[in-house]
C-alpha atoms as a PDB file:
ATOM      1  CA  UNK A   1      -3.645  27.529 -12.520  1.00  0.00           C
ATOM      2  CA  UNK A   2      -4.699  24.107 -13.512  1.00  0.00           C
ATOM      3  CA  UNK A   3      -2.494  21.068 -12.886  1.00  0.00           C
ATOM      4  CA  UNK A   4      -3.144  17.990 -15.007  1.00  0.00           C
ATOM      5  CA  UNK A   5      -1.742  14.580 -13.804  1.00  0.00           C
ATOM      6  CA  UNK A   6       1.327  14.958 -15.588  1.00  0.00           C
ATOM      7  CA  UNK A   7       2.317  18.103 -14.601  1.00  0.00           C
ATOM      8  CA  UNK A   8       1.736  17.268 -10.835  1.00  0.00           C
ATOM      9  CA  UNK A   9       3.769  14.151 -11.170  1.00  0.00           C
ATOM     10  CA  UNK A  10       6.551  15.878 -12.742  1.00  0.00           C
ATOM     11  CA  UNK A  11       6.531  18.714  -9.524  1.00  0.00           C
ATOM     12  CA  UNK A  12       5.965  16.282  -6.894  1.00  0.00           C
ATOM     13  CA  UNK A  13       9.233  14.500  -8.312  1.00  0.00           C
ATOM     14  CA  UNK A  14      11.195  17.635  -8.791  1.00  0.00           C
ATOM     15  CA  UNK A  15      10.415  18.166  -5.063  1.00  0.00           C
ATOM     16  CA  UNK A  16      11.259  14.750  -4.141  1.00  0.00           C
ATOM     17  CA  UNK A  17      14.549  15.235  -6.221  1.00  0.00           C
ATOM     18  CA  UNK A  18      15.219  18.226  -4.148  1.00  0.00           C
ATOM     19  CA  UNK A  19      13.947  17.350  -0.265  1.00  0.00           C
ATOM     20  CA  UNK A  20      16.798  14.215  -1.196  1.00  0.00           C
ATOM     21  CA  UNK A  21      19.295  17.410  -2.469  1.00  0.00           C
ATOM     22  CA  UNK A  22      18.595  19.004   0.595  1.00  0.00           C
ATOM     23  CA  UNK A  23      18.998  16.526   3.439  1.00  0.00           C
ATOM     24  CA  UNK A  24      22.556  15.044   1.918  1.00  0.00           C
ATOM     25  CA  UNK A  25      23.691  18.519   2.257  1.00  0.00           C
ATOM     26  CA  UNK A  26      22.229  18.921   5.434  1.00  0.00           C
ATOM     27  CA  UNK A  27      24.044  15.617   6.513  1.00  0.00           C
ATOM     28  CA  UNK A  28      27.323  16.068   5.103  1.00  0.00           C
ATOM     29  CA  UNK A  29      27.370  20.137   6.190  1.00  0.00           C
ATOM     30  CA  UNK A  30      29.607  20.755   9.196  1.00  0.00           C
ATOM     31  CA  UNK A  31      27.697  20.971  12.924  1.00  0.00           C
ATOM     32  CA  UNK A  32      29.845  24.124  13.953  1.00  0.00           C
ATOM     33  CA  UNK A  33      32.456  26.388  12.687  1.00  0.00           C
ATOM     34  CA  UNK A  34      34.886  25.454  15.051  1.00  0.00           C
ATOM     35  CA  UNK A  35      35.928  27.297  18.880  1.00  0.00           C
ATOM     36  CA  UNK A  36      35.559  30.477  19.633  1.00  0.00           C
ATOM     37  CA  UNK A  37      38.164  32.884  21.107  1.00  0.00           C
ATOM     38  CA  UNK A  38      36.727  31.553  24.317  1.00  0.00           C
ATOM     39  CA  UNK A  39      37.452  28.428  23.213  1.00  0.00           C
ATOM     40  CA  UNK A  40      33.343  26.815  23.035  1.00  0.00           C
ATOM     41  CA  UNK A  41      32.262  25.791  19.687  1.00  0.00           C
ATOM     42  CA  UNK A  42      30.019  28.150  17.667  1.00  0.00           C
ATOM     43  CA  UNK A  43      27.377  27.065  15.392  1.00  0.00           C
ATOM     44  CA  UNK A  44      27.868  27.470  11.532  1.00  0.00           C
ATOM     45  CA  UNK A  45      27.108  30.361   9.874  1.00  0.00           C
ATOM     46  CA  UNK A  46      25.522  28.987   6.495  1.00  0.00           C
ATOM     47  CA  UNK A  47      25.166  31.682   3.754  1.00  0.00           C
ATOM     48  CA  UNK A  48      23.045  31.488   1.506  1.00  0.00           C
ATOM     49  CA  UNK A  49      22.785  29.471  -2.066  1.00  0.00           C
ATOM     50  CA  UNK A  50      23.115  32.504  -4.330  1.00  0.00           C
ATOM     51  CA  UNK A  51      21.393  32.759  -8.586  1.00  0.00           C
ATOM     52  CA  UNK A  52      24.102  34.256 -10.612  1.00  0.00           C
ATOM     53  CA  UNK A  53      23.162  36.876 -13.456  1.00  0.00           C
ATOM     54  CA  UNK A  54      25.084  37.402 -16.542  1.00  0.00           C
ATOM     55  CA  UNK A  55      27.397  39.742 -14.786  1.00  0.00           C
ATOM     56  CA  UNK A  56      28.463  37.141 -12.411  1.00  0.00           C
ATOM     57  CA  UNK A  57      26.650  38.915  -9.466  1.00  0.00           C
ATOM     58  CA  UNK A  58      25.007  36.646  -6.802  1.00  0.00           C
ATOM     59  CA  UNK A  59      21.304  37.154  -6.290  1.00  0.00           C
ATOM     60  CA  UNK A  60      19.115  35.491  -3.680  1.00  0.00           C
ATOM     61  CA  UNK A  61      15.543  35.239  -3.983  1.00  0.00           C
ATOM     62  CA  UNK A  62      15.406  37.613  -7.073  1.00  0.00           C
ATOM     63  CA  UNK A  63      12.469  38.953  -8.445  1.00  0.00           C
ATOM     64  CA  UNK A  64      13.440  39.069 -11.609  1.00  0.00           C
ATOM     65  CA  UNK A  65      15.992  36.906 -13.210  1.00  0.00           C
ATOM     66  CA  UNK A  66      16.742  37.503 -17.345  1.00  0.00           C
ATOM     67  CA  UNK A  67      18.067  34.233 -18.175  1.00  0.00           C
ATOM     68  CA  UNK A  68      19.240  34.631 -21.449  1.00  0.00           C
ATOM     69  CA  UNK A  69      21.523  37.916 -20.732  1.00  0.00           C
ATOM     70  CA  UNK A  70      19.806  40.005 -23.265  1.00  0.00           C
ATOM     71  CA  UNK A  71      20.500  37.790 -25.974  1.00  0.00           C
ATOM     72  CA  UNK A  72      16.909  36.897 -26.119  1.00  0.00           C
ATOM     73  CA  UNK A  73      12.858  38.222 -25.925  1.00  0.00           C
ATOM     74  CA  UNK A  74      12.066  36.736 -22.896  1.00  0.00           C
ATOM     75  CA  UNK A  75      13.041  36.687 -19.091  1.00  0.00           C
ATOM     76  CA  UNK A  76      11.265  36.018 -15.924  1.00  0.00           C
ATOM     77  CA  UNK A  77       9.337  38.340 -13.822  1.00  0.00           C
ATOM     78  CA  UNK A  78       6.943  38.732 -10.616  1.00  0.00           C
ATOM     79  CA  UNK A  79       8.781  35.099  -9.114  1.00  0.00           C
ATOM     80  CA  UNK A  80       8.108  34.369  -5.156  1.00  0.00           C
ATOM     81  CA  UNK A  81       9.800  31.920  -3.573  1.00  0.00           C
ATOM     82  CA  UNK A  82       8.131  29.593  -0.844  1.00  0.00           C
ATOM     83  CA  UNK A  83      11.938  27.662  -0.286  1.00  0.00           C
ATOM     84  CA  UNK A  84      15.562  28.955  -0.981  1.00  0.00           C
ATOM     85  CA  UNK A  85      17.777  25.890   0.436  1.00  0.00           C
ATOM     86  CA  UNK A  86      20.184  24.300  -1.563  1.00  0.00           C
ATOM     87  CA  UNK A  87      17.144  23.900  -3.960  1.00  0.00           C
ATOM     88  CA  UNK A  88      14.938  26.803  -4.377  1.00  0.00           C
ATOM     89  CA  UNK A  89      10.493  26.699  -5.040  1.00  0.00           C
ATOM     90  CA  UNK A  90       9.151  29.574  -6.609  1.00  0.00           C
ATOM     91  CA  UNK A  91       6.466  30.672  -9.329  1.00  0.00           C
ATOM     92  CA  UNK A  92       6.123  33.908 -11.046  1.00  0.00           C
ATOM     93  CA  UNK A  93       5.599  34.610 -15.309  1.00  0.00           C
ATOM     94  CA  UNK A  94       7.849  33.824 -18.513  1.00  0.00           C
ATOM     95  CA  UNK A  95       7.389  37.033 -20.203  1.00  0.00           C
ATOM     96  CA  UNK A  96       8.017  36.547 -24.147  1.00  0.00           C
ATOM     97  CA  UNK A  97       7.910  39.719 -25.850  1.00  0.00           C
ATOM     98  CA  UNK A  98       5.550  38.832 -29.038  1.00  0.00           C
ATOM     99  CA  UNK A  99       8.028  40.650 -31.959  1.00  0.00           C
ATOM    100  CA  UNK A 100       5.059  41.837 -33.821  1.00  0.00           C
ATOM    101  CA  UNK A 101       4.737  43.883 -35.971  1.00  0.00           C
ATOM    102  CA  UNK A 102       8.421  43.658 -34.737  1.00  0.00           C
ATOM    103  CA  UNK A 103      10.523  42.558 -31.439  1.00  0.00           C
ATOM    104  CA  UNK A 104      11.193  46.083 -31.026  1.00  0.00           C
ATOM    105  CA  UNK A 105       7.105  47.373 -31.000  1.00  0.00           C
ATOM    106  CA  UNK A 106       6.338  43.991 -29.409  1.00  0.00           C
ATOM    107  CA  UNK A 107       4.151  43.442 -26.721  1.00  0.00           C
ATOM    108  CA  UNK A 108       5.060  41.256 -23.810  1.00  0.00           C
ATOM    109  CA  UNK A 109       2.992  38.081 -23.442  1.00  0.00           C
ATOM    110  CA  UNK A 110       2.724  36.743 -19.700  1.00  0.00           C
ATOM    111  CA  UNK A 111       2.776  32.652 -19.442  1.00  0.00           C
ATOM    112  CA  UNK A 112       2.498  31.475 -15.952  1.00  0.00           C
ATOM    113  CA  UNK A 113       5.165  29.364 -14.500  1.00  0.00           C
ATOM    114  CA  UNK A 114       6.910  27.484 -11.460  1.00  0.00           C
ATOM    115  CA  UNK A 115      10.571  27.901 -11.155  1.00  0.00           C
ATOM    116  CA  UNK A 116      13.051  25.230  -9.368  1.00  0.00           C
ATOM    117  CA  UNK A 117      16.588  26.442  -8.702  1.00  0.00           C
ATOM    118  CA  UNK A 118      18.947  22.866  -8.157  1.00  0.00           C
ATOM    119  CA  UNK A 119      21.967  21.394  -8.708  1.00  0.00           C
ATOM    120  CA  UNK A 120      23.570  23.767  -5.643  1.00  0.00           C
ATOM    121  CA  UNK A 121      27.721  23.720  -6.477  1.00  0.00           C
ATOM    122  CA  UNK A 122      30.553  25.775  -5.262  1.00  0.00           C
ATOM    123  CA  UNK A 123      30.946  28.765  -6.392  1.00  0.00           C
ATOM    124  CA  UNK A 124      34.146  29.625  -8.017  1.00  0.00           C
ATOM    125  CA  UNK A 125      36.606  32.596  -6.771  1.00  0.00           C
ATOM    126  CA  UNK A 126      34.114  32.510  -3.468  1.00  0.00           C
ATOM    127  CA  UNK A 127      35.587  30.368  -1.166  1.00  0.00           C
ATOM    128  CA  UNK A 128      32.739  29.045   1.169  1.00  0.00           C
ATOM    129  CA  UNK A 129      29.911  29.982  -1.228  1.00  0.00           C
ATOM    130  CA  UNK A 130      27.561  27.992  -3.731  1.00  0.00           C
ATOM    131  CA  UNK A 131      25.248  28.926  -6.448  1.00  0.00           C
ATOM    132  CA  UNK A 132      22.375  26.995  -8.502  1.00  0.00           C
ATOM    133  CA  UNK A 133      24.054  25.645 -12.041  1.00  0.00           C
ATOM    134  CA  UNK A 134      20.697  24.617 -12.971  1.00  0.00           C
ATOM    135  CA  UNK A 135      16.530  26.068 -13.602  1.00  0.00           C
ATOM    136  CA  UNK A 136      14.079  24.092 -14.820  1.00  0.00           C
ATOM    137  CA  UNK A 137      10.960  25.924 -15.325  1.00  0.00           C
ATOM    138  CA  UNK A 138       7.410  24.290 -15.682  1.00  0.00           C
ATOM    139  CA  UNK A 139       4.675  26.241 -17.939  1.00  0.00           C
ATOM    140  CA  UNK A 140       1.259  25.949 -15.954  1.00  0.00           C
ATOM    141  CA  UNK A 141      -1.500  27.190 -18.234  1.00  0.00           C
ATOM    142  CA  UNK A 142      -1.146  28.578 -21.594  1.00  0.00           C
ATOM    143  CA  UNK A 143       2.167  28.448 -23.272  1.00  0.00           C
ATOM    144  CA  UNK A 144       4.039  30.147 -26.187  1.00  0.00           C
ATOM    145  CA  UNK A 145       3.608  28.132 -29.708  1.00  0.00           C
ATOM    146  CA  UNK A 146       5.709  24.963 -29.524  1.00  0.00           C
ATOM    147  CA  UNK A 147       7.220  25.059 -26.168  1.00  0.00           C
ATOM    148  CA  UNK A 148       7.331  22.550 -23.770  1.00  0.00           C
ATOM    149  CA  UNK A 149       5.899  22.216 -20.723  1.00  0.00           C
ATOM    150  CA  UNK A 150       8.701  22.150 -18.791  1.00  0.00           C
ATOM    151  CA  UNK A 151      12.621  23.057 -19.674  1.00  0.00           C
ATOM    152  CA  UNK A 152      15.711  22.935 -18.305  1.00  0.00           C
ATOM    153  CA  UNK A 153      18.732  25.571 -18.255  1.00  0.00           C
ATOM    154  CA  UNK A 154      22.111  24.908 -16.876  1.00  0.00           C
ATOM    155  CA  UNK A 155      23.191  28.424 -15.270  1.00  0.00           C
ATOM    156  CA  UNK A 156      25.988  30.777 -15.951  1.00  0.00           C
END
């Protein structure tokens, strides 16, 4: 994977954007969950940010994630994560099927990719819980016809 200047400005400030994410949570999150039943303070039990699919199920650290709910010829596939805070790293492939001689005997083209979750918010109907409203995904080498390097998808 070759990174030209551009692209390694744009991850080192989507990192940047995202350490600053991280430690105004960290500040503002509370330093214990209160006393015990023997009355000493416990430390917080912090669950983690959750990825929600179309079906409104959480997922954490998925492997694969189909971001377009089937609506679509493409998803994402083989990701790894290196952070999952309340911003999440990863890299893995855009697979876009190729719809020739149709999108049903398509092929599958691989494009290689890094993947930030952000934009961690409450979660709604789960009290105590937050999910990633936003992906922005950045293409690394070769990339479908017309796309653009990088792109942005506010989450279900």
């Amino acid at each position: 994977m070759r990174l030209t200047p551009a692209r390694t400005l744009l991850a080192a400030g989507l990192t940047a954007l995202a350490g600053t994410a991280s430690a105004v949570f960290l500040v503002a999150g509370p330093a214990s969950a209160g006393p015990t039943a023997a009355g000493t303070a416990s430390p917080a039990v912090t669950l983690p940010v959750v990825l929600t699919d179309c079906h409104g199920h959480s997922l954490v650290r998925p492997r694969t994630y189909d971001l377009f709910c089937m609506e679509s010829n493409e998803y994402l596939a083989g990701l790894k994560w290196t952070t999952w805070t309340s911003a999440a790293f990863g890299g893995g492939v855009l697979k876009v099927n190729s719809c020739i001689p149709s999108c049903a005997r398509g092929r599958y083209v691989n494009y290689p990719i890094l993947t930030v979750l952000w934009r961690a918010q409450p979660w709604p109907n789960h009290p105590g819980r937050r999910h990633f409203t936003r992906l922005t995904w950045i293409l690394t080498g070769k990339r479908p016809a017309g796309a653009a390097v990088t792109r942005t998808f506010k989450l279900p």
